[in-house]
Protein backbone atom coordinates (compact mmCIF):
# COMPACT_ATOMS: atom_id res chain seq x y z
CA UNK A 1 -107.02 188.27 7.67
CA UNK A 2 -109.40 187.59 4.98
CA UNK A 3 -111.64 185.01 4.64
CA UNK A 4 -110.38 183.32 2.02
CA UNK A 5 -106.93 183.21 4.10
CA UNK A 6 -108.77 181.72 7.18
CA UNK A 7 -110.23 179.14 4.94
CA UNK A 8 -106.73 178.13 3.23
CA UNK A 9 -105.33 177.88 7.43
CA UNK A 10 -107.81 175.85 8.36
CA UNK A 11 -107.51 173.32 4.96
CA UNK A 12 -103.72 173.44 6.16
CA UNK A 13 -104.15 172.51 9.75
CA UNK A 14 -107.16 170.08 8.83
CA UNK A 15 -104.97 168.11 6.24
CA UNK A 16 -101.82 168.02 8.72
CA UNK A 17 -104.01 166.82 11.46
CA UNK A 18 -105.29 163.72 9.34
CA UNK A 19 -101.65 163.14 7.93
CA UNK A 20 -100.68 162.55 11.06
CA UNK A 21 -104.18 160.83 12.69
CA UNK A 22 -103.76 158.60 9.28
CA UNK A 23 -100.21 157.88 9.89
CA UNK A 24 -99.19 159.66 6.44
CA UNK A 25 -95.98 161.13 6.47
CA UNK A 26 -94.48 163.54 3.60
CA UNK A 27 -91.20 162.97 4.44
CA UNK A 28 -89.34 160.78 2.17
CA UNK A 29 -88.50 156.88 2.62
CA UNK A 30 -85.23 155.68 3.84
CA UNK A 31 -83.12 154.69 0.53
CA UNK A 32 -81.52 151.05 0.43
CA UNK A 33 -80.25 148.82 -2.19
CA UNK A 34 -80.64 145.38 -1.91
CA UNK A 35 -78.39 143.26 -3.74
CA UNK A 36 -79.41 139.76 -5.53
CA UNK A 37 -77.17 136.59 -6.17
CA UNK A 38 -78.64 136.16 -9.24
CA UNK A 39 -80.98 137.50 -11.73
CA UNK A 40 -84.22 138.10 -10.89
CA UNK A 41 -86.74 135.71 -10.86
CA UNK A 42 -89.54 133.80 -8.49
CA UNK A 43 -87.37 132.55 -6.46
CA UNK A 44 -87.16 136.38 -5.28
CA UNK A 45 -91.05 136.59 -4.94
CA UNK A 46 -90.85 137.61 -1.36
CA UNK A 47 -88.57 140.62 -1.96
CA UNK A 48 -90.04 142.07 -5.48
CA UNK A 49 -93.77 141.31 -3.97
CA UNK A 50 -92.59 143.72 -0.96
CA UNK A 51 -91.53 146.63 -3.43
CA UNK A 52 -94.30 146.03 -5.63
CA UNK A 53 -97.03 145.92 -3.30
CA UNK A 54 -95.72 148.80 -1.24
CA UNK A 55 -94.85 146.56 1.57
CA UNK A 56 -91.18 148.36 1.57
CA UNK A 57 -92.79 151.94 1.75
CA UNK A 58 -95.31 150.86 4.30
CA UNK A 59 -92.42 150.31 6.81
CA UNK A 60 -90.67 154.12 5.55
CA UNK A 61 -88.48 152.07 3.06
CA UNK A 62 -87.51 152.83 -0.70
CA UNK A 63 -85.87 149.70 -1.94
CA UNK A 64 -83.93 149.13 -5.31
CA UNK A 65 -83.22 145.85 -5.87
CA UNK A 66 -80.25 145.25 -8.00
CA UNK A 67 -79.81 141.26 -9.54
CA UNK A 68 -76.79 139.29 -9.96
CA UNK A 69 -76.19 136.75 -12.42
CA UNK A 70 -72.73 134.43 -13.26
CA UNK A 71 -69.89 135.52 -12.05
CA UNK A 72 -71.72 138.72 -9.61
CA UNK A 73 -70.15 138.59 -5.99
CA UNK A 74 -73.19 139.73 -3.47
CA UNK A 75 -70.03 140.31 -1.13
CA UNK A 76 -68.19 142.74 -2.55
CA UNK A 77 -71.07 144.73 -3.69
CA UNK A 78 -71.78 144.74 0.79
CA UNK A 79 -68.29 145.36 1.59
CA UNK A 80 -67.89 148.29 -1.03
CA UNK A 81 -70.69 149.66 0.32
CA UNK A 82 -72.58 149.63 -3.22
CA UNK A 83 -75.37 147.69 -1.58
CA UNK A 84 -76.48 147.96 2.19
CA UNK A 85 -78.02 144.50 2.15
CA UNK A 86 -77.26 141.13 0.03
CA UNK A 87 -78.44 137.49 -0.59
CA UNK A 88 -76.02 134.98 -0.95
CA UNK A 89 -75.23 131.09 0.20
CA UNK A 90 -73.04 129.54 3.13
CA UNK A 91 -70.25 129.07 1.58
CA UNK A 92 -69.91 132.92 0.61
CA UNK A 93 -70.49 133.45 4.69
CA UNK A 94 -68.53 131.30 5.94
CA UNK A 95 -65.59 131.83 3.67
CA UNK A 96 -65.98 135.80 3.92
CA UNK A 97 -65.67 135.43 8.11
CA UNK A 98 -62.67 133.56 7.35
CA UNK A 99 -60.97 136.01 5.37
CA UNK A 100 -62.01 138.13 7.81
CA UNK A 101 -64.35 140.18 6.14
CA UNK A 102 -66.92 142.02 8.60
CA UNK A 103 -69.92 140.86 6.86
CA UNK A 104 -72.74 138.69 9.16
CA UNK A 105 -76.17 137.26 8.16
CA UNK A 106 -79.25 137.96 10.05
CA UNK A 107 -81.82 135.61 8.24
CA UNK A 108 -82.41 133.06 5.71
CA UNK A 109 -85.04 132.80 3.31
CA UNK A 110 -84.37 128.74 2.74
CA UNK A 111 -84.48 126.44 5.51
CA UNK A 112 -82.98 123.48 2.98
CA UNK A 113 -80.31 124.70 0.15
CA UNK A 114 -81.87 123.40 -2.91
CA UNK A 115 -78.20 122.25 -4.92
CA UNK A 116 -78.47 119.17 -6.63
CA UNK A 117 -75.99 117.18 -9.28
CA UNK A 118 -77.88 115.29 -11.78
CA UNK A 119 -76.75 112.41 -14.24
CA UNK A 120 -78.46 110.24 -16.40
CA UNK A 121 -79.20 106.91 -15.05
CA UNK A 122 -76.94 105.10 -17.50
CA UNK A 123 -74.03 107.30 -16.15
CA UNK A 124 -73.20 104.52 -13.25
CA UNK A 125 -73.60 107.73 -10.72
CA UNK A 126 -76.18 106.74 -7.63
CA UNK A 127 -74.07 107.93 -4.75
CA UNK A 128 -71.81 110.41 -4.02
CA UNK A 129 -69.27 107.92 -3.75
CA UNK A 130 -69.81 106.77 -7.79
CA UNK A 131 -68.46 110.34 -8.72
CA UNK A 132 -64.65 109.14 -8.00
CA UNK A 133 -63.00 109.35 -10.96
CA UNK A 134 -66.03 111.07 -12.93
CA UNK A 135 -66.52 114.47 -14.53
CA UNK A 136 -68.10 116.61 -12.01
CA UNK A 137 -70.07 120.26 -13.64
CA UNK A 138 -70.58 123.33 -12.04
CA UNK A 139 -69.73 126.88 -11.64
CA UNK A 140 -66.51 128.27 -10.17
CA UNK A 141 -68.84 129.14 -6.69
CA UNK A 142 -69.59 125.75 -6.33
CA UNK A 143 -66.54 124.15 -5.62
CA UNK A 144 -66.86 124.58 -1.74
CA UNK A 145 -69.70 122.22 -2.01
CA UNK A 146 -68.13 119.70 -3.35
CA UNK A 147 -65.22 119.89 -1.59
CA UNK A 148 -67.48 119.66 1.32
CA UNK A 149 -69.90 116.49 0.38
CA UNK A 150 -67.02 114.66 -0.82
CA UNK A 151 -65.38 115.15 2.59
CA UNK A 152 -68.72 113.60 4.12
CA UNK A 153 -68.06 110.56 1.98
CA UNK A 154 -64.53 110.15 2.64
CA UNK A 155 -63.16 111.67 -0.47
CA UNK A 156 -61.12 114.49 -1.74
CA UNK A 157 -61.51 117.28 -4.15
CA UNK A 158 -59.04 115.30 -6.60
CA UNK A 159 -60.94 112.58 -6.41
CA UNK A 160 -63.58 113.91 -8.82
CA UNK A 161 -62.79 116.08 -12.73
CA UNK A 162 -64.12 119.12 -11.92
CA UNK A 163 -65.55 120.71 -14.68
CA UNK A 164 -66.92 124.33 -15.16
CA UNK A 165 -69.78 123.86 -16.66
CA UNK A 166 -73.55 124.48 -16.53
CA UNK A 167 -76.63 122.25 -17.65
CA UNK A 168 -75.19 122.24 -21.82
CA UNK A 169 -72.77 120.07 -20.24
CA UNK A 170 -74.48 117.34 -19.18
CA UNK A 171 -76.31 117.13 -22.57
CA UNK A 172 -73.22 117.26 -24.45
CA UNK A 173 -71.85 114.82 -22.36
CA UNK A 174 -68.62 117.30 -21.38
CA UNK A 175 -69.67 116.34 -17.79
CA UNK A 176 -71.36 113.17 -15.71
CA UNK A 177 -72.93 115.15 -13.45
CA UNK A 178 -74.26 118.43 -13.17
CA UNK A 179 -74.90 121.14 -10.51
CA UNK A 180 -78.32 122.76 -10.73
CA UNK A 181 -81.28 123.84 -8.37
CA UNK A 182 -84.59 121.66 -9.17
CA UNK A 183 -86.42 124.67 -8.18
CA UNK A 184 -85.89 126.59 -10.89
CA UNK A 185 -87.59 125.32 -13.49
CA UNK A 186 -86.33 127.07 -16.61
CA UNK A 187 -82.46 125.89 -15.67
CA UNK A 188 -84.10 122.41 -14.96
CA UNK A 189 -86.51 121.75 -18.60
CA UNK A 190 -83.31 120.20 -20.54
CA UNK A 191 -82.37 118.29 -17.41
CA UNK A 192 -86.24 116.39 -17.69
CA UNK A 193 -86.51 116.63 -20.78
CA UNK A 194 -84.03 113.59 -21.33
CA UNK A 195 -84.77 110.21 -21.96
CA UNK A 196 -82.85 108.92 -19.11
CA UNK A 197 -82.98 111.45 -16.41
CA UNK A 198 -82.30 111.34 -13.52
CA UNK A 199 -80.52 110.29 -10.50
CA UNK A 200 -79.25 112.75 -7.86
CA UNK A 201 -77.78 114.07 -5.11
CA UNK A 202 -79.06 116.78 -2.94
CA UNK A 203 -76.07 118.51 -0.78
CA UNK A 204 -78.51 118.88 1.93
CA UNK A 205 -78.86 115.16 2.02
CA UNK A 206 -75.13 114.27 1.94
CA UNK A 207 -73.15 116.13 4.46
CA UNK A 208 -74.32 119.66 4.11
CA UNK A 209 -77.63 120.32 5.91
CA UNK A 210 -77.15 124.33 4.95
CA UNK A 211 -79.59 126.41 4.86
CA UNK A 212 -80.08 129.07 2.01
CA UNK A 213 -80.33 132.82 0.67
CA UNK A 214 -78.55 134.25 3.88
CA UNK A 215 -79.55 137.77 4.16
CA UNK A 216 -75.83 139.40 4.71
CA UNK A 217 -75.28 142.68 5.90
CA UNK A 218 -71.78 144.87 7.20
CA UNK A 219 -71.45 144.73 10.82
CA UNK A 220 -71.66 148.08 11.31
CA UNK A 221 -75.14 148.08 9.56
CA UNK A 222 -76.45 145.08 11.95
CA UNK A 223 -74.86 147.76 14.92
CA UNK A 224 -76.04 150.88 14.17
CA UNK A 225 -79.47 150.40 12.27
CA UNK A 226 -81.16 147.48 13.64
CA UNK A 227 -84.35 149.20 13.39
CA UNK A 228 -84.56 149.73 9.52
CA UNK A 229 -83.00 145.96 9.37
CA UNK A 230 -86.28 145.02 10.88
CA UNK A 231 -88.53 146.94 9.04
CA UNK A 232 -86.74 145.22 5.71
CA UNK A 233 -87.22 141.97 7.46
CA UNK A 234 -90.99 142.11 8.18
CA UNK A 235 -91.65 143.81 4.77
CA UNK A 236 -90.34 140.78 2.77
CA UNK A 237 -91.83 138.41 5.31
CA UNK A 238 -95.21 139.74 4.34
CA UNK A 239 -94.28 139.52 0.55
CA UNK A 240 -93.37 136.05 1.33
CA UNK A 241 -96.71 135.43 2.59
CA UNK A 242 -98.04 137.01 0.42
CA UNK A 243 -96.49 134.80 -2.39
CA UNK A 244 -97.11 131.40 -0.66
CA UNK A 245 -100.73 132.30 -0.17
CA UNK A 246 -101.22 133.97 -3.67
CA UNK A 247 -98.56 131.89 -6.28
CA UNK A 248 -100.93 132.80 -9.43
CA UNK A 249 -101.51 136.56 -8.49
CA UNK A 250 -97.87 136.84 -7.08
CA UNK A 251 -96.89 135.31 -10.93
CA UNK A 252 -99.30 138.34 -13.20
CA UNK A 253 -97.16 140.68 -10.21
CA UNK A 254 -93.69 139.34 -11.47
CA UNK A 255 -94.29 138.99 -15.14
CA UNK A 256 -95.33 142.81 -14.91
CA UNK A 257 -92.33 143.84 -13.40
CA UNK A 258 -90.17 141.32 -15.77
CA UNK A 259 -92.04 140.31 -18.85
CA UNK A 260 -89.11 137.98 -20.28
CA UNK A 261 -90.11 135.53 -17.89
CA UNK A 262 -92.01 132.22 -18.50
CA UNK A 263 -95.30 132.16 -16.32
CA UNK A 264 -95.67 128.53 -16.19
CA UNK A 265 -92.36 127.70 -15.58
CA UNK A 266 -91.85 130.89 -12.72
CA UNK A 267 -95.47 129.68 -10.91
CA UNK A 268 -93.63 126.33 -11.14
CA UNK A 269 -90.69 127.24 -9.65
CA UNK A 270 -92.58 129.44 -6.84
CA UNK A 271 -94.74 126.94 -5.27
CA UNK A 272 -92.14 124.30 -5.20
CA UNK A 273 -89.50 126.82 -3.53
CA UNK A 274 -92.45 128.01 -0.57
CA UNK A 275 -93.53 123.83 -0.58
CA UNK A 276 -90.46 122.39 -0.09
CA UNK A 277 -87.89 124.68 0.85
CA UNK A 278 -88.93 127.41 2.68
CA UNK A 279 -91.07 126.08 5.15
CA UNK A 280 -90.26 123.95 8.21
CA UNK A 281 -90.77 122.31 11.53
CA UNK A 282 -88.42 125.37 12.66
CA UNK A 283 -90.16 128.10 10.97
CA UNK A 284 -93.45 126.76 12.80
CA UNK A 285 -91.74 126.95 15.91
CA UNK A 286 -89.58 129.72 15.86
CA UNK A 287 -91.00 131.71 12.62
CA UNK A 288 -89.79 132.97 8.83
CA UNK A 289 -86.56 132.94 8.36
CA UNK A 290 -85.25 131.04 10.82
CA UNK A 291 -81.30 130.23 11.49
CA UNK A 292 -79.79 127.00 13.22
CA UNK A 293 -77.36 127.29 14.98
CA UNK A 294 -76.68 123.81 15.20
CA UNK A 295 -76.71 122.90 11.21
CA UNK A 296 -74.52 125.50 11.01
CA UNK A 297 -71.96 124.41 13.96
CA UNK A 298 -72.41 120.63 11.66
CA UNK A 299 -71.49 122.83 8.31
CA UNK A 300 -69.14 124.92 9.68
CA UNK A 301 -66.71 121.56 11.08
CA UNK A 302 -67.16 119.96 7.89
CA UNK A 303 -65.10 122.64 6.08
CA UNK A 304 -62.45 122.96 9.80
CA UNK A 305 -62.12 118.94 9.03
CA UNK A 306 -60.55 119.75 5.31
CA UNK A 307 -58.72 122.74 6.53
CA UNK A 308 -60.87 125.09 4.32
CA UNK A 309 -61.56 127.19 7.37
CA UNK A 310 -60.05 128.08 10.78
CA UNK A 311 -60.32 125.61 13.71
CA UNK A 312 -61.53 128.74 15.87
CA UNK A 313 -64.79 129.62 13.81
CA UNK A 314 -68.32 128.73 15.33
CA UNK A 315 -71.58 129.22 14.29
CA UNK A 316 -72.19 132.79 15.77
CA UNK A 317 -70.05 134.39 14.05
CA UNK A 318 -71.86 133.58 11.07
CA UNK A 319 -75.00 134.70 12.25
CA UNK A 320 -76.53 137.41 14.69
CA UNK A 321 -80.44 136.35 15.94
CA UNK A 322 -80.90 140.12 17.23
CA UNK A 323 -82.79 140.83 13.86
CA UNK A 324 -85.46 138.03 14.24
CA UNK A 325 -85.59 138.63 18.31
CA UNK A 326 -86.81 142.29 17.50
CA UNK A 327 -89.30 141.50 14.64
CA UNK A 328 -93.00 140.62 14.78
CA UNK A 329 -92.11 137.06 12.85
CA UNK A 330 -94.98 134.57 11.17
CA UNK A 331 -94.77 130.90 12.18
CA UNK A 332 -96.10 128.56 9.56
């Protein structure tokens, strides 16, 4: 063997030997799609931080995130198999268990769900009780919420004009009140911007203490690869960290991955989704992305009062803690 060959052997063992000392691996990252509920935006920080800070790829994952938007259904895209994970709300949950559906959450990103109606003050609307007999606005998804608060208040779904609309609504007076999440600024500038805004009502405060952005997954997924779900888990954790600790640098991140966004209005939105929604007495105690059992249970008999969902359902089999048991979770 020639010199130059006993050189080019030993550069070969050398570099495989610090590969591996170093951790490096050649071999190529696991492929998953995560699927969002809607388009993509800060309230997402935690999961585009993760893929854009190599987060993902530091725990052997290659993630694609795919958004939503009106009318996308997280849960089909699981089911079909066109995504391996999704976000979504409790009502998609607990309505897919119903039907049967083997779907299961493993985390959730919000301790408090953020939906809000809003009305202007002159509307006569201060309570959940003053929408009987008004014109109620909000997306098609959103009608198992207020089937559900009005149940907490002693009313029914007919009680109210539901009305599918968004935020134009209100200010073209089609509607008296209108759905929309005060964390997301953009959706919420016409809302404040009017002379007489506002008065509201939080669902979290009247009857529906849910929780928010479930992380969803098949069964069989939460069976059979509990090991990558916790490597996902831990990687957005840290880009959730990363974002509450870093709003102005985690904004310059997102505007170069989606430059149609507003940077005011998305560093906005950001710190008062990690200020007021994402953080809690439970996360401190039990870590990011806790589940309770118990608001849950509360949730879940709300809709088994109004015959929306079988008597037999209970709180675990909407969830499965095996996911945060197994990860290395921060507490803040």
């Amino acid at each position: 063997m020639t010199i130059k060959k006993y050189f080019m052997k030993f550069i070969l063992i050398f570099s495989i030997s610090l590969f591996s000392f170093l951790g490096i691996s050649n071999a190529e990252n696991r492929k998953i799609t995560l699927q969002l509920p809607w388009f993509a935006n800060s309230g997402f920080s935690g999961e585009i931080i993760a893929m854009q800070n190599g987060f993902f790829k530091e725990k052997g994952l290659d993630v694609t995130i795919l958004p939503g938007g009106p009318g996308s259904n997280t849960v089909q895209e699981l089911v079909s198999g066109s995504a391996d994970i999704a976000l979504g709300y409790g009502p998609q949950v607990m309505y897919s268990v119903n039907r049967g559906l083997p779907i299961i959450s493993f985390a959730a990103a919000l301790q408090k769900a953020p939906l809000t109606w809003f009305s202007r003050k002159g509307a006569g609307i201060e309570t959940i009780k003053d929408w009987k007999g008004k014109r109620i606005g909000a997306g098609q998804g959103a009608i198992p919420f207020i089937k559900g608060v009005l149940s907490h208040h002693g009313m029914k779904f007919e009680d109210v004009t539901w009305v599918q609309a968004g935020v134009p609504g209100l200010l073209q007076d089609q509607v008296d009140a209108v759905a929309a999440w005060p964390i997301n600024f953009a959706q919420m500038a016409p809302i404040r911007a009017l002379p007489d805004c506002c008065n509201s009502q939080a669902i979290y405060d009247n009857g529906l203490p849910l929780q928010s952005n479930f992380y969803m997954v098949r069964k069989e997924t939460l069976e059979n690869d509990q090991e990558m779900l916790v490597s996902f888990f831990e990687a957005v954790q840290k880009g959730w960290e990363f974002a509450t600790d870093n709003p102005e640098k985690t904004i310059e991140i997102l505007i170069d991955y989606l430059p149609a966004l507003k940077a005011d209005e998305q560093l906005n939105s950001l710190t008062a989704t990690t200020s007021g929604y994402m953080y809690s007495k439970d996360t401190a105690k039990h870590g990011w992305g806790h589940i309770s059992n118990e608001r849950w249970q509360e949730v879940i008999d709300v809709y088994v009062s109004i015959g929306e969902l079988k008597s037999d359902l209970k709180a675990d089999d909407m969830f499965d803690d095996s996911i945060l048991k197994a990860a290395n979770r921060i507490k803040r």
